[in-house]
N, C-alpha and C. Protein backbone atom coordinates (compact mmCIF):
# COMPACT_ATOMS: atom_id res chain seq x y z
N UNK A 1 -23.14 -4.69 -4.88
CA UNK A 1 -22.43 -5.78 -4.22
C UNK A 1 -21.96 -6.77 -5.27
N UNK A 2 -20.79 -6.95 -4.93
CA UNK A 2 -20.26 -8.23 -6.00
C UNK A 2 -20.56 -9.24 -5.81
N UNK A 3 -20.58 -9.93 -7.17
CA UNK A 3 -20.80 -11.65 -6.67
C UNK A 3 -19.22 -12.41 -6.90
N UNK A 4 -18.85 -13.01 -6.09
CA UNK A 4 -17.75 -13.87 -5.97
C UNK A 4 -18.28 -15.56 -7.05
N UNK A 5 -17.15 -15.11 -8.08
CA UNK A 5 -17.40 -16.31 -9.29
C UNK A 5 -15.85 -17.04 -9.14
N UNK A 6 -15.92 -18.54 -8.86
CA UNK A 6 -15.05 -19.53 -8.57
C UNK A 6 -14.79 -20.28 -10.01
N UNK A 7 -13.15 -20.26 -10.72
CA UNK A 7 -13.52 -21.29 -11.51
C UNK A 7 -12.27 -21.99 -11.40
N UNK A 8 -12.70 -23.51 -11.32
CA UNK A 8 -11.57 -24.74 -11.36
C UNK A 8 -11.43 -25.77 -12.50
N UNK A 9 -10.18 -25.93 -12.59
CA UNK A 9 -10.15 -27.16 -13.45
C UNK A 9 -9.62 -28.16 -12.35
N UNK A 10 -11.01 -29.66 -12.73
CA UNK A 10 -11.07 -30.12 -11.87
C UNK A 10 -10.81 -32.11 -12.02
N UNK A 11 -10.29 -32.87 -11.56
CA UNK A 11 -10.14 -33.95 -11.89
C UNK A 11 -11.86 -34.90 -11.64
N UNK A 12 -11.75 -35.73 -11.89
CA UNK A 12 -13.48 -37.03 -11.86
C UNK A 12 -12.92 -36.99 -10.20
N UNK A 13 -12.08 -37.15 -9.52
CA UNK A 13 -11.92 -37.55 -8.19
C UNK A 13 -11.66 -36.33 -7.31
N UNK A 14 -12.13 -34.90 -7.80
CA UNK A 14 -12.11 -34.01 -7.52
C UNK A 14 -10.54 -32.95 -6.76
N UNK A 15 -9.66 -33.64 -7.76
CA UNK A 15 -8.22 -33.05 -7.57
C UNK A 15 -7.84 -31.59 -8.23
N UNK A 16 -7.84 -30.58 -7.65
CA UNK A 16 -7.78 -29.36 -8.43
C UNK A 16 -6.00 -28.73 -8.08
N UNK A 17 -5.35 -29.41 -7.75
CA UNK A 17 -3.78 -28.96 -7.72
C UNK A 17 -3.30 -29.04 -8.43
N UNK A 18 -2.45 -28.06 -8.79
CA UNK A 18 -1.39 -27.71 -9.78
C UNK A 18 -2.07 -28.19 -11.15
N UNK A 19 -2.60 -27.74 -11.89
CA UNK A 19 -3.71 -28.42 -12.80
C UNK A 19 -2.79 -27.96 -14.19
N UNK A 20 -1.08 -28.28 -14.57
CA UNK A 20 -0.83 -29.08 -15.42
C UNK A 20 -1.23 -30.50 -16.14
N UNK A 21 -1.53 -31.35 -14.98
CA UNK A 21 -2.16 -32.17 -15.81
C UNK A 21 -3.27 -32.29 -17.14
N UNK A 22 -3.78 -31.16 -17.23
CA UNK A 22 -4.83 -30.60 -18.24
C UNK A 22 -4.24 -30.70 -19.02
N UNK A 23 -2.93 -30.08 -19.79
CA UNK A 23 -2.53 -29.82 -20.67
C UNK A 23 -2.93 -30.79 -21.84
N UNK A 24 -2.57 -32.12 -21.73
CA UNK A 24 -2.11 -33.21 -22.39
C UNK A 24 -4.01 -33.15 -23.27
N UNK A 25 -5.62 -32.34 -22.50
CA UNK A 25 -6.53 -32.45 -23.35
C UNK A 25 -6.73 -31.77 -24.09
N UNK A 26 -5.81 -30.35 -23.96
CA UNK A 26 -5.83 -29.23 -25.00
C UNK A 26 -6.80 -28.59 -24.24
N UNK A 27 -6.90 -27.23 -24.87
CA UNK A 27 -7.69 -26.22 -24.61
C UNK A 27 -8.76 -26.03 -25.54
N UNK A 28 -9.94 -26.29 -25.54
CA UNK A 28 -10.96 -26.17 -26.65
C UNK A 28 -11.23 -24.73 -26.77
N UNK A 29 -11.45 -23.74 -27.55
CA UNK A 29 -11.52 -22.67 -27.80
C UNK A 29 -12.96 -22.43 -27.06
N UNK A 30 -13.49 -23.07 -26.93
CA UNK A 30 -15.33 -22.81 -26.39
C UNK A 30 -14.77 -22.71 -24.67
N UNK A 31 -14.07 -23.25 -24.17
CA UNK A 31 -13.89 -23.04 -23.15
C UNK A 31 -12.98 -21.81 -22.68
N UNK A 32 -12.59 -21.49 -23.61
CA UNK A 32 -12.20 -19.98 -23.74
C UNK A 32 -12.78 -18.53 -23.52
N UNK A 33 -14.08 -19.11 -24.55
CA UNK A 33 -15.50 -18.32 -24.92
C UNK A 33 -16.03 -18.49 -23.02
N UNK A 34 -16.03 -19.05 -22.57
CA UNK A 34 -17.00 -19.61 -21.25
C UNK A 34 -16.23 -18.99 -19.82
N UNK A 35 -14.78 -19.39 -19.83
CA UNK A 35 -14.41 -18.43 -19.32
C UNK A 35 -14.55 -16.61 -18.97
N UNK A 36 -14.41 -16.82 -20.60
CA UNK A 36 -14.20 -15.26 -20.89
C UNK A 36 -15.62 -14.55 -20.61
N UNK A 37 -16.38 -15.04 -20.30
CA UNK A 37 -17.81 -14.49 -19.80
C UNK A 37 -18.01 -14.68 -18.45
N UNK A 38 -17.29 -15.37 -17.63
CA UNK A 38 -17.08 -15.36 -16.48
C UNK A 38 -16.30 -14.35 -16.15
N UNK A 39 -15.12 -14.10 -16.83
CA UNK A 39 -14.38 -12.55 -16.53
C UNK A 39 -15.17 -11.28 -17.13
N UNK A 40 -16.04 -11.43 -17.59
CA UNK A 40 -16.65 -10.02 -18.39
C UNK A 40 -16.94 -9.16 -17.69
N UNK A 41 -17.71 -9.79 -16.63
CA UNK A 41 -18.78 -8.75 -15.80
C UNK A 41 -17.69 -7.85 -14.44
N UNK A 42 -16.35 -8.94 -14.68
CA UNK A 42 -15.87 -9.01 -13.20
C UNK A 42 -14.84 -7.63 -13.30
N UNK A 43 -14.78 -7.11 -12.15
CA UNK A 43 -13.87 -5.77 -12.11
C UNK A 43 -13.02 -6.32 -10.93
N UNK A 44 -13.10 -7.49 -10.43
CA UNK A 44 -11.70 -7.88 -9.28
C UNK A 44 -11.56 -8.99 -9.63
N UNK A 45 -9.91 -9.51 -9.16
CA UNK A 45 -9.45 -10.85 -9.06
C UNK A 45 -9.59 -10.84 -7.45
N UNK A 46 -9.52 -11.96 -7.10
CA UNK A 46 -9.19 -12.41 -5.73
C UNK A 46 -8.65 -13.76 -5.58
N UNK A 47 -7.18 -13.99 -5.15
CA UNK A 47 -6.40 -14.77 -5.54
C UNK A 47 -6.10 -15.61 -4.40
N UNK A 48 -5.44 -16.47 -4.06
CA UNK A 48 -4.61 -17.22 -2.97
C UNK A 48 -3.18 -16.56 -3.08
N UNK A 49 -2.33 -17.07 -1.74
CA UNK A 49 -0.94 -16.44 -2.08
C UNK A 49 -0.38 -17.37 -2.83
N UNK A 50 -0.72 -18.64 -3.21
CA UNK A 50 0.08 -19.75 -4.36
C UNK A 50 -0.25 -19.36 -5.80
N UNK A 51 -1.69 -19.20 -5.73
CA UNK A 51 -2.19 -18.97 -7.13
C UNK A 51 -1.07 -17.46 -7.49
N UNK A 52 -1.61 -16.65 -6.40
CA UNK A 52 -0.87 -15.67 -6.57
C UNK A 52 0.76 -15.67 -7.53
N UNK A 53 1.63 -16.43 -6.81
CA UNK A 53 2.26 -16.41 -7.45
C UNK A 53 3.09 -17.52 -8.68
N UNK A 54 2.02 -17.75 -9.13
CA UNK A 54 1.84 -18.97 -10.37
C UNK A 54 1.50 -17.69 -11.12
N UNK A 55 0.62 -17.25 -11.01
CA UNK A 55 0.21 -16.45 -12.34
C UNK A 55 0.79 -14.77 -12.10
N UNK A 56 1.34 -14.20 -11.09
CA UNK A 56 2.10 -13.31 -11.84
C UNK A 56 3.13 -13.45 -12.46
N UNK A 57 4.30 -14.33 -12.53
CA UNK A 57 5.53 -14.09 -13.58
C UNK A 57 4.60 -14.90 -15.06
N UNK A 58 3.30 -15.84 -15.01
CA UNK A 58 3.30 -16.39 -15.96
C UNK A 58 2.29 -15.73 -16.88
N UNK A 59 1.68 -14.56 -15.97
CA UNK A 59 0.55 -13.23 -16.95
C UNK A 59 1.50 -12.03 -17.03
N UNK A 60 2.06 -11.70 -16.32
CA UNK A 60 2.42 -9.99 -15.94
C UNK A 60 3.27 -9.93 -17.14
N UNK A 61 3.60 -10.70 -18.09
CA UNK A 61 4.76 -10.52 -19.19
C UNK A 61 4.20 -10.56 -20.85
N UNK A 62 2.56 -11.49 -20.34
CA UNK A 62 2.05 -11.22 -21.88
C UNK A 62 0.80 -10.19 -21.70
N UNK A 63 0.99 -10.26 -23.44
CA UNK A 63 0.30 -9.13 -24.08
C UNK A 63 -1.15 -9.48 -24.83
N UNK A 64 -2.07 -8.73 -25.25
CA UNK A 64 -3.53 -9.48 -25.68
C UNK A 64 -3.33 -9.90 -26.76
N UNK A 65 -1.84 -9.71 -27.45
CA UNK A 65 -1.22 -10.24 -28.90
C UNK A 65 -1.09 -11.70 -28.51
N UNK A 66 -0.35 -12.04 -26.84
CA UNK A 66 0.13 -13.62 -26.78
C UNK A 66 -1.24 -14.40 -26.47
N UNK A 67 -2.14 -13.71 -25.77
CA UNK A 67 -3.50 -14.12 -25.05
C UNK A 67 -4.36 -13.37 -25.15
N UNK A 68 -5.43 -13.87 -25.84
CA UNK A 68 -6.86 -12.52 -25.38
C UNK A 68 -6.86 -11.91 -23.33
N UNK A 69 -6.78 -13.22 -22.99
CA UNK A 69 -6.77 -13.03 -21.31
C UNK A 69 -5.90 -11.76 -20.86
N UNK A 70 -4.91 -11.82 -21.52
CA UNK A 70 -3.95 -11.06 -20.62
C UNK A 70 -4.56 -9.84 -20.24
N UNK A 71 -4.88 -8.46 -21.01
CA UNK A 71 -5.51 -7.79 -20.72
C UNK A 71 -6.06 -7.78 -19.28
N UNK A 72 -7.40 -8.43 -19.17
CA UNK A 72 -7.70 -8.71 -17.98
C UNK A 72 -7.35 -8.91 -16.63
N UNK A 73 -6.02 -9.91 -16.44
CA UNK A 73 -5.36 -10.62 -15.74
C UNK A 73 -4.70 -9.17 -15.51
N UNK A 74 -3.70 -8.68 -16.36
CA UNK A 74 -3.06 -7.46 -15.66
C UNK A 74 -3.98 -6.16 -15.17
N UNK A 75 -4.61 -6.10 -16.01
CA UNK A 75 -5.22 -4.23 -15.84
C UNK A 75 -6.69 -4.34 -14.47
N UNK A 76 -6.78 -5.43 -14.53
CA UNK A 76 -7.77 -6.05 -13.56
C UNK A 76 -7.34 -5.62 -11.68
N UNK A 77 -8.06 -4.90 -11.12
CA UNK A 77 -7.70 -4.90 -9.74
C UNK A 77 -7.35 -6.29 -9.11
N UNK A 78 -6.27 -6.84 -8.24
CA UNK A 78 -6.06 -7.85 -7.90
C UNK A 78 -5.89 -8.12 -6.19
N UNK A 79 -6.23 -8.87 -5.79
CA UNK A 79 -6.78 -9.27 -4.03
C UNK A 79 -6.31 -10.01 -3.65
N UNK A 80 -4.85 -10.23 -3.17
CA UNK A 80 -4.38 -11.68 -2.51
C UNK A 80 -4.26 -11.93 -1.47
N UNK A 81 -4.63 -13.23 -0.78
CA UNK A 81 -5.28 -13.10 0.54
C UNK A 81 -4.08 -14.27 0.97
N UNK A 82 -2.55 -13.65 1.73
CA UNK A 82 -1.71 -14.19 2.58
C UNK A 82 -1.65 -13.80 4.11
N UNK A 83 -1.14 -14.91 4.55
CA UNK A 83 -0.82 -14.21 6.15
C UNK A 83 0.86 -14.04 5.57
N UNK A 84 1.61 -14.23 4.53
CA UNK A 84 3.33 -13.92 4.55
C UNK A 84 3.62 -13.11 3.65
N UNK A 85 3.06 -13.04 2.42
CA UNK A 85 3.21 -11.89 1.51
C UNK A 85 3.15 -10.37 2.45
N UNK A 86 3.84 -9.39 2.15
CA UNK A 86 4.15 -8.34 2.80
C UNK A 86 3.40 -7.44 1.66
N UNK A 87 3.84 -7.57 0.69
CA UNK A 87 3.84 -6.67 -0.80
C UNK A 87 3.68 -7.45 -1.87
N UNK A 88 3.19 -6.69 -3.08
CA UNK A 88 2.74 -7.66 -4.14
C UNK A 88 3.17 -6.70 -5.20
N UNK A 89 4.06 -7.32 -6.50
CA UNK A 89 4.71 -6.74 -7.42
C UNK A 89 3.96 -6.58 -8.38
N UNK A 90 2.80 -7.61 -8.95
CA UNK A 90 2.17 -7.38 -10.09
C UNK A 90 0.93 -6.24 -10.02
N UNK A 91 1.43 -5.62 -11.02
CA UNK A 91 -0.09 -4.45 -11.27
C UNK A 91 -1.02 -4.23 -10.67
N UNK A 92 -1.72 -3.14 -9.68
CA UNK A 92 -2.78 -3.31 -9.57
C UNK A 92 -3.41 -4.37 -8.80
N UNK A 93 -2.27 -4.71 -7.68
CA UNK A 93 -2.41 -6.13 -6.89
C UNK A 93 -2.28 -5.40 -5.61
N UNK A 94 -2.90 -6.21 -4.25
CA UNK A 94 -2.87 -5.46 -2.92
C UNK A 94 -3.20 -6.36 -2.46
N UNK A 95 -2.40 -6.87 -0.89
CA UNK A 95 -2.41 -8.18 -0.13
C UNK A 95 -3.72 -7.57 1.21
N UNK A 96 -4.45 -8.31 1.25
CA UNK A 96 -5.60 -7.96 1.89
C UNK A 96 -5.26 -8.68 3.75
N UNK A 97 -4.28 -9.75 3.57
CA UNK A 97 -4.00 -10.20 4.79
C UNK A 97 -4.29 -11.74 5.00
N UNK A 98 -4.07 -12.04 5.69
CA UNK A 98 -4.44 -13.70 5.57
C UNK A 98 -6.61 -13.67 5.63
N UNK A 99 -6.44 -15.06 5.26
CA UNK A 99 -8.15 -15.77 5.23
C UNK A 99 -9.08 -14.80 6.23
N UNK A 100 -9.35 -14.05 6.04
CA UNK A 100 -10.75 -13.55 7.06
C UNK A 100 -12.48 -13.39 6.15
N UNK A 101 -12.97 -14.15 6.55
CA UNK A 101 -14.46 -14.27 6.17
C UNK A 101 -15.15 -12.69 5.96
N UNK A 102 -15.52 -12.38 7.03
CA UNK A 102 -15.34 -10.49 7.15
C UNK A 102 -14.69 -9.56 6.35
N UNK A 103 -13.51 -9.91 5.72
CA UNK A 103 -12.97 -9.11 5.36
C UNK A 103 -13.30 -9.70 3.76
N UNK A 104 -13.60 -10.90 3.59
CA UNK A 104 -14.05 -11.12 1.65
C UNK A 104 -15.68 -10.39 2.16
N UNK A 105 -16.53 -10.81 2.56
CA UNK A 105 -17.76 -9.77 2.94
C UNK A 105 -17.73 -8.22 2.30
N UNK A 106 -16.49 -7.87 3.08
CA UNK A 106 -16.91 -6.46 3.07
C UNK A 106 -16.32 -6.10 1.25
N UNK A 107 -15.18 -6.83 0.82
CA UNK A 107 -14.88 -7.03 -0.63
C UNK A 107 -16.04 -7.03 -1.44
N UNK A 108 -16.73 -8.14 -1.08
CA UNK A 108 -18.01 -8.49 -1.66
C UNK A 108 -18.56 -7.46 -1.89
N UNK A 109 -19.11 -6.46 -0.50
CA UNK A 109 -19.69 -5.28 -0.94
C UNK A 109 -19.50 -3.83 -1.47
N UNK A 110 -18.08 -4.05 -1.22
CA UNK A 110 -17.62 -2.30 -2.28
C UNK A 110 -17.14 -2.79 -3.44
N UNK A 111 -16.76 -4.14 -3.98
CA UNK A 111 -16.39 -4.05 -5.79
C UNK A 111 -17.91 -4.13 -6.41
N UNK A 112 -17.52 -3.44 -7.15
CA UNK A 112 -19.08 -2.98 -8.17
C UNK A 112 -18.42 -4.02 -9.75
N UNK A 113 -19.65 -5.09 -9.83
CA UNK A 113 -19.38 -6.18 -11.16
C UNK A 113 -18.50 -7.30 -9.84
N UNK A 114 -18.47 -8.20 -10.49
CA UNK A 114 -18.21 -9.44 -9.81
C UNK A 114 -16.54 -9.68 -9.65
N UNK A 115 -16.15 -10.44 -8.77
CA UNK A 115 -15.24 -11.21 -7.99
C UNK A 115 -14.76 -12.01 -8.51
N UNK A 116 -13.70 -12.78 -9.62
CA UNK A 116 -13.49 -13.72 -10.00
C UNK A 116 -12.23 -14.41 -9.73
N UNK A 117 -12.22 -15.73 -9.27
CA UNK A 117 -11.40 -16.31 -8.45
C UNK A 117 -10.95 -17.39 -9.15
N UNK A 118 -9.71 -17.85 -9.52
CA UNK A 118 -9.13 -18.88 -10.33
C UNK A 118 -7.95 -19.54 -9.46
N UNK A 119 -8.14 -21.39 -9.75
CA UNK A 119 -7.58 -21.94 -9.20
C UNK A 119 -7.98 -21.94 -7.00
N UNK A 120 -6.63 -21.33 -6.40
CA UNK A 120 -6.80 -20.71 -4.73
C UNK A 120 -7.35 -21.46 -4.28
N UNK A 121 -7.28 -23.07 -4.36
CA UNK A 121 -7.68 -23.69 -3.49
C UNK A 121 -7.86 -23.88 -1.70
N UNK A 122 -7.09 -23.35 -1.18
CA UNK A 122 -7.22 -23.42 0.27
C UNK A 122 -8.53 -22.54 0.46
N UNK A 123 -8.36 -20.99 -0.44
CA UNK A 123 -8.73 -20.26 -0.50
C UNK A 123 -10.70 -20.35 -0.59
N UNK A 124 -10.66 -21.06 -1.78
CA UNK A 124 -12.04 -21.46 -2.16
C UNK A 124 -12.46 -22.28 -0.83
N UNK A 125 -11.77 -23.22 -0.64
CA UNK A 125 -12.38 -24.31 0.43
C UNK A 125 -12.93 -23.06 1.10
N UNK A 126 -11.95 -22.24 1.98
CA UNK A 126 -12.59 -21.50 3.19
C UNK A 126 -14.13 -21.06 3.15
N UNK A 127 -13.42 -20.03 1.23
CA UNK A 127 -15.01 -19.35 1.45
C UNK A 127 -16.25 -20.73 1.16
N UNK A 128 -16.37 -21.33 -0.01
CA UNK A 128 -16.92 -22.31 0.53
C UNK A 128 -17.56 -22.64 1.80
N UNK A 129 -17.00 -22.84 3.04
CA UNK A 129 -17.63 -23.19 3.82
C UNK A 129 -18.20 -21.97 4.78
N UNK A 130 -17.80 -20.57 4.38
CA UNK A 130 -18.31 -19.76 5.02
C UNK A 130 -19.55 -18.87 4.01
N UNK A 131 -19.62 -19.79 3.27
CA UNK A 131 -21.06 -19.37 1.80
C UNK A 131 -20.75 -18.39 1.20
N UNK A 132 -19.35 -18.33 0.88
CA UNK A 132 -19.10 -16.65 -0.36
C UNK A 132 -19.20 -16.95 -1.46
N UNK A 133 -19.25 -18.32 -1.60
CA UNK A 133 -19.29 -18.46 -3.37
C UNK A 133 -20.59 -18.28 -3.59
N UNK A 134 -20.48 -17.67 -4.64
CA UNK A 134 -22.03 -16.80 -5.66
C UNK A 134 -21.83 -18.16 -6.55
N UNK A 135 -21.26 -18.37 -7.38
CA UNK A 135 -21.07 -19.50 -8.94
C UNK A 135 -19.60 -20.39 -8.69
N UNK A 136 -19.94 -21.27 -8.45
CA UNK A 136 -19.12 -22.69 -8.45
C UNK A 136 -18.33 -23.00 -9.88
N UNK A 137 -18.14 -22.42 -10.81
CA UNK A 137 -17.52 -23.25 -12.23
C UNK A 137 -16.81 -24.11 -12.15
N UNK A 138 -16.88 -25.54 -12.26
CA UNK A 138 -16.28 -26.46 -12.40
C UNK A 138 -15.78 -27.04 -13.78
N UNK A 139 -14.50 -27.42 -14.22
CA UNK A 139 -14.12 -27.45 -15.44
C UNK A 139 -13.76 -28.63 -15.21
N UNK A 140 -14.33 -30.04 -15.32
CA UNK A 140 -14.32 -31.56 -14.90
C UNK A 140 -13.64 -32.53 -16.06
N UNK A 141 -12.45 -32.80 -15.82
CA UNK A 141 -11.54 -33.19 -16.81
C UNK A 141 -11.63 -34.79 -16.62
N UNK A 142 -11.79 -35.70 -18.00
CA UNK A 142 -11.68 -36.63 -18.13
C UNK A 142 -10.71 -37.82 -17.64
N UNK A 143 -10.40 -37.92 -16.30
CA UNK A 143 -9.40 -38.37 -16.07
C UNK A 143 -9.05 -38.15 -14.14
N UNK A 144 -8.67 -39.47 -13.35
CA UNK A 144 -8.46 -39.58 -12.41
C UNK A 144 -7.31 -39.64 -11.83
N UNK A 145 -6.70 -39.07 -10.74
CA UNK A 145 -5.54 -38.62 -10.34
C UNK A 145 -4.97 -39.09 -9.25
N UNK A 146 -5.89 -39.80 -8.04
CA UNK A 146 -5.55 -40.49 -6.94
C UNK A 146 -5.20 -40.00 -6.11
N UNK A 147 -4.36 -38.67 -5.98
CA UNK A 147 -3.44 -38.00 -5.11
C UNK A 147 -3.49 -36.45 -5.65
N UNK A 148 -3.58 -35.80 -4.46
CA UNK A 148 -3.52 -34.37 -4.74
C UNK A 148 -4.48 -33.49 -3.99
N UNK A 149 -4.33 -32.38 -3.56
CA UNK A 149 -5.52 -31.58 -3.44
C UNK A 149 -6.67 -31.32 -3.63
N UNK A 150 -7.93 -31.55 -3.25
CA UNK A 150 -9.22 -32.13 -3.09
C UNK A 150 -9.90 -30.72 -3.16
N UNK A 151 -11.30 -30.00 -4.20
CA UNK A 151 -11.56 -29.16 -3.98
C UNK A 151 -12.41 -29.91 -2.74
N UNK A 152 -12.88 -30.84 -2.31
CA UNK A 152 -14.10 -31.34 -1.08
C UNK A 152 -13.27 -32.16 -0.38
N UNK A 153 -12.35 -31.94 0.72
CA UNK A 153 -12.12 -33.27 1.23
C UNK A 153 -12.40 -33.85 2.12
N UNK A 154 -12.27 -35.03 2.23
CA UNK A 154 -12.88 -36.26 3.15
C UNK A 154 -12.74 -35.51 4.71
N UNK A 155 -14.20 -35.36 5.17
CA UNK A 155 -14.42 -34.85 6.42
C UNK A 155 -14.77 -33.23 6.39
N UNK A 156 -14.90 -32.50 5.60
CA UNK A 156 -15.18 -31.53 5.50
C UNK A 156 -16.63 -31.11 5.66
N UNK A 157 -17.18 -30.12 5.81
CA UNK A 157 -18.78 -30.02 6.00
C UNK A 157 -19.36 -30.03 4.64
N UNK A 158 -20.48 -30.83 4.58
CA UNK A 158 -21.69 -30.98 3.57
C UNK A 158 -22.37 -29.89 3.39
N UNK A 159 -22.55 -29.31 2.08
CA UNK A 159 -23.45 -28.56 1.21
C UNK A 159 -23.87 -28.90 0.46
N UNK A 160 -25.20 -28.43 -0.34
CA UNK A 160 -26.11 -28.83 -1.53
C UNK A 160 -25.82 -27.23 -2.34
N UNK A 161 -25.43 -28.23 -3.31
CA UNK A 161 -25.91 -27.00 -4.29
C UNK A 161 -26.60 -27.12 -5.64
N UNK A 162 -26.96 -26.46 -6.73
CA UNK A 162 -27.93 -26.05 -7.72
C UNK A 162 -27.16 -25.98 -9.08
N UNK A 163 -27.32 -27.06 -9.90
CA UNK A 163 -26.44 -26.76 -11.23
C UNK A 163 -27.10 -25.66 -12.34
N UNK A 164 -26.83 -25.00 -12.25
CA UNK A 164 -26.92 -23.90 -13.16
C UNK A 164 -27.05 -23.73 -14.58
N UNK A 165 -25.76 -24.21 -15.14
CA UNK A 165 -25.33 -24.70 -16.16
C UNK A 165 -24.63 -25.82 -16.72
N UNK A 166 -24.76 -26.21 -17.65
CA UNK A 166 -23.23 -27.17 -17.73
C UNK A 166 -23.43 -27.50 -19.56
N UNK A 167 -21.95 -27.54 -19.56
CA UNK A 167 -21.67 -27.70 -21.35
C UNK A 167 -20.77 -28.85 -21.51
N UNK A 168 -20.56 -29.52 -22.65
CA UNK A 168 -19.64 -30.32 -23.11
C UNK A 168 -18.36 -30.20 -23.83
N UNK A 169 -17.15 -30.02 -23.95
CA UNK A 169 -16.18 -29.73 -25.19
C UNK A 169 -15.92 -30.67 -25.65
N UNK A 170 -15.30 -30.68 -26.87
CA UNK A 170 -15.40 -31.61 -27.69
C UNK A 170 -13.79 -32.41 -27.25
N UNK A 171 -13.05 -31.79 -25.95
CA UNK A 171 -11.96 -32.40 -25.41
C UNK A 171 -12.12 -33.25 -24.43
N UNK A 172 -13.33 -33.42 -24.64
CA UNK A 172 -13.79 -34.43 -23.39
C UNK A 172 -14.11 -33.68 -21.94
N UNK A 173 -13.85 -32.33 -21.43
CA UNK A 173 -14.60 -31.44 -21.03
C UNK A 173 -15.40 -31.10 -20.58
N UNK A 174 -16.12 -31.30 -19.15
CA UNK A 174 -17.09 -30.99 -18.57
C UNK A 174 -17.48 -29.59 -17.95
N UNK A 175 -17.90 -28.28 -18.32
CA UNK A 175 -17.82 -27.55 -17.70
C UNK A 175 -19.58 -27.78 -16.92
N UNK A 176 -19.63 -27.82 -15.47
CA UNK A 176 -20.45 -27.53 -14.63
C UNK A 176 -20.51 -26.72 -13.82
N UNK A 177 -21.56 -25.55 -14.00
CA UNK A 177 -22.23 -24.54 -12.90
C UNK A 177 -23.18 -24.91 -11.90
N UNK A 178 -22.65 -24.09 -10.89
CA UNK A 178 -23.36 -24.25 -9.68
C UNK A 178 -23.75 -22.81 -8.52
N UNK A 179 -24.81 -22.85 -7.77
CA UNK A 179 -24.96 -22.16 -7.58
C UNK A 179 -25.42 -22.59 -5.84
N UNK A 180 -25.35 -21.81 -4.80
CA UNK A 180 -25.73 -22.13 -3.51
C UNK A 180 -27.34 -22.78 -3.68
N UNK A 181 -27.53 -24.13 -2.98
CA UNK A 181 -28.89 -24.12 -3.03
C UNK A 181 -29.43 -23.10 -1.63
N UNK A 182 -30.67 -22.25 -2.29
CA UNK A 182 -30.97 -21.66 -1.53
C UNK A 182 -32.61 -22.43 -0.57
C-alpha cells in the first residue's frame, strides 16, 4: 500500500497559490536534497487538474541535463484527478476523474512505493479532510501574502497533527514535516 506524501511551498499566513512568489528566496540546494527524498521512494504522481497543467508544458520539455527532477516528473506514472480533463498529453499520465475519496483509497492500495503530490491545492484540502495524507511537507517561506489560496481555510474542519521533521535553509526556509496524529 502506498503512502500519499504532500509537498507545499507555503506562505507564514498559510497561502500556497501559484507559489511564484518563492522565486525572489532562491532555491537552496538542500531543499533540493529534501525533496528529492521525498520523490525517491515514490513510483506515482497524483496531481490536481491546475497543477496538472502548470507542470506539464513546464517538465515534459526538460531533460536531467536542465534538472535532476525531470527524469522523475516525466518517466514517473502520473494521476490527475479532474471532473473536465477528458485526456492527458503528458507521458505516462491518466485522468482518474474528478475528487473521489474511494477512488485515491483504492490508488493508495495498488501503487507499490509512495504517492507524491505537489502543489493541488483543492486537491490536498479534500484528501486532507478525508485523512489520505500519510506526510504533510510543508516548505514555510519567510514572508506574508494577505490574499490567496489557503492550504487551511477559515471554517474548515480541525485536525492535529505530529511534526516529524523539520529543517532550516539558509534562504530563510522552513521545511516542516508532519504526520496524522494518531
Amino acid at each position: 500500500m502506498g503512502a500519499i506524501k504532500v509537498h507545499e511551498f507555503i506562505s507564514l499566513d498559510g497561502v500556497i497559490e501559484n507559489p511564484s512568489w518563492t522565486a525572489e528566496f532562491g532555491f537552496d540546494p538542500k531543499m533540493g536534497e529534501t525533496i528529492g527524498a521525498l520523490t525517491g521512494d515514490s513510483s506515482a504522481i497524483l496531481l490536481g487538474r491546475t497543477t496538472y497543467e502548470m507542470f506539464y508544458p513546464a517538465w515534459s520539455t526538460r531533460t536531467a541535463d536542465d534538472d535532476p527532477g525531470a527524469p522523475f516528473f516525466n518517466d514517473t506514472k502520473k494521476y490527475v484527478v479532474s471532473s473536465t480533463l477528458t485526456s492527458a498529453e503528458w507521458s505516462n499520465s491518466s485522468i482518474v476523474g474528478p475528487y473521489d475519496a474511494d477512488t485515491i483509497r483504492r490508488l493508495k492500495e495498488d501503487v507499490a512505493g509512495s504517492i507524491y503530490v505537489s502543489g493541488s491545492g483543492t486537491l490536498v484540502r479534500a484528501m486532507l479532510d478525508d485523512g489520505l495524507v500519510d506526510e504533510l511537507h510543508l516548505f514555510m517561506y519567510p514572508v506574508t501574502l494577505g490574499t490567496g489560496l489557503r492550504l487551511f481555510p477559515e471554517g474548515s474542519a480541525g485536525f492535529t497533527l505530529a511534526l516529524t521533521e523539520s529543517q532550516t535553509y539558509d534562504n530563510g526556509v522552513v521545511h516542516l514535516a508532519y504526520a496524522p496524529a494518531r
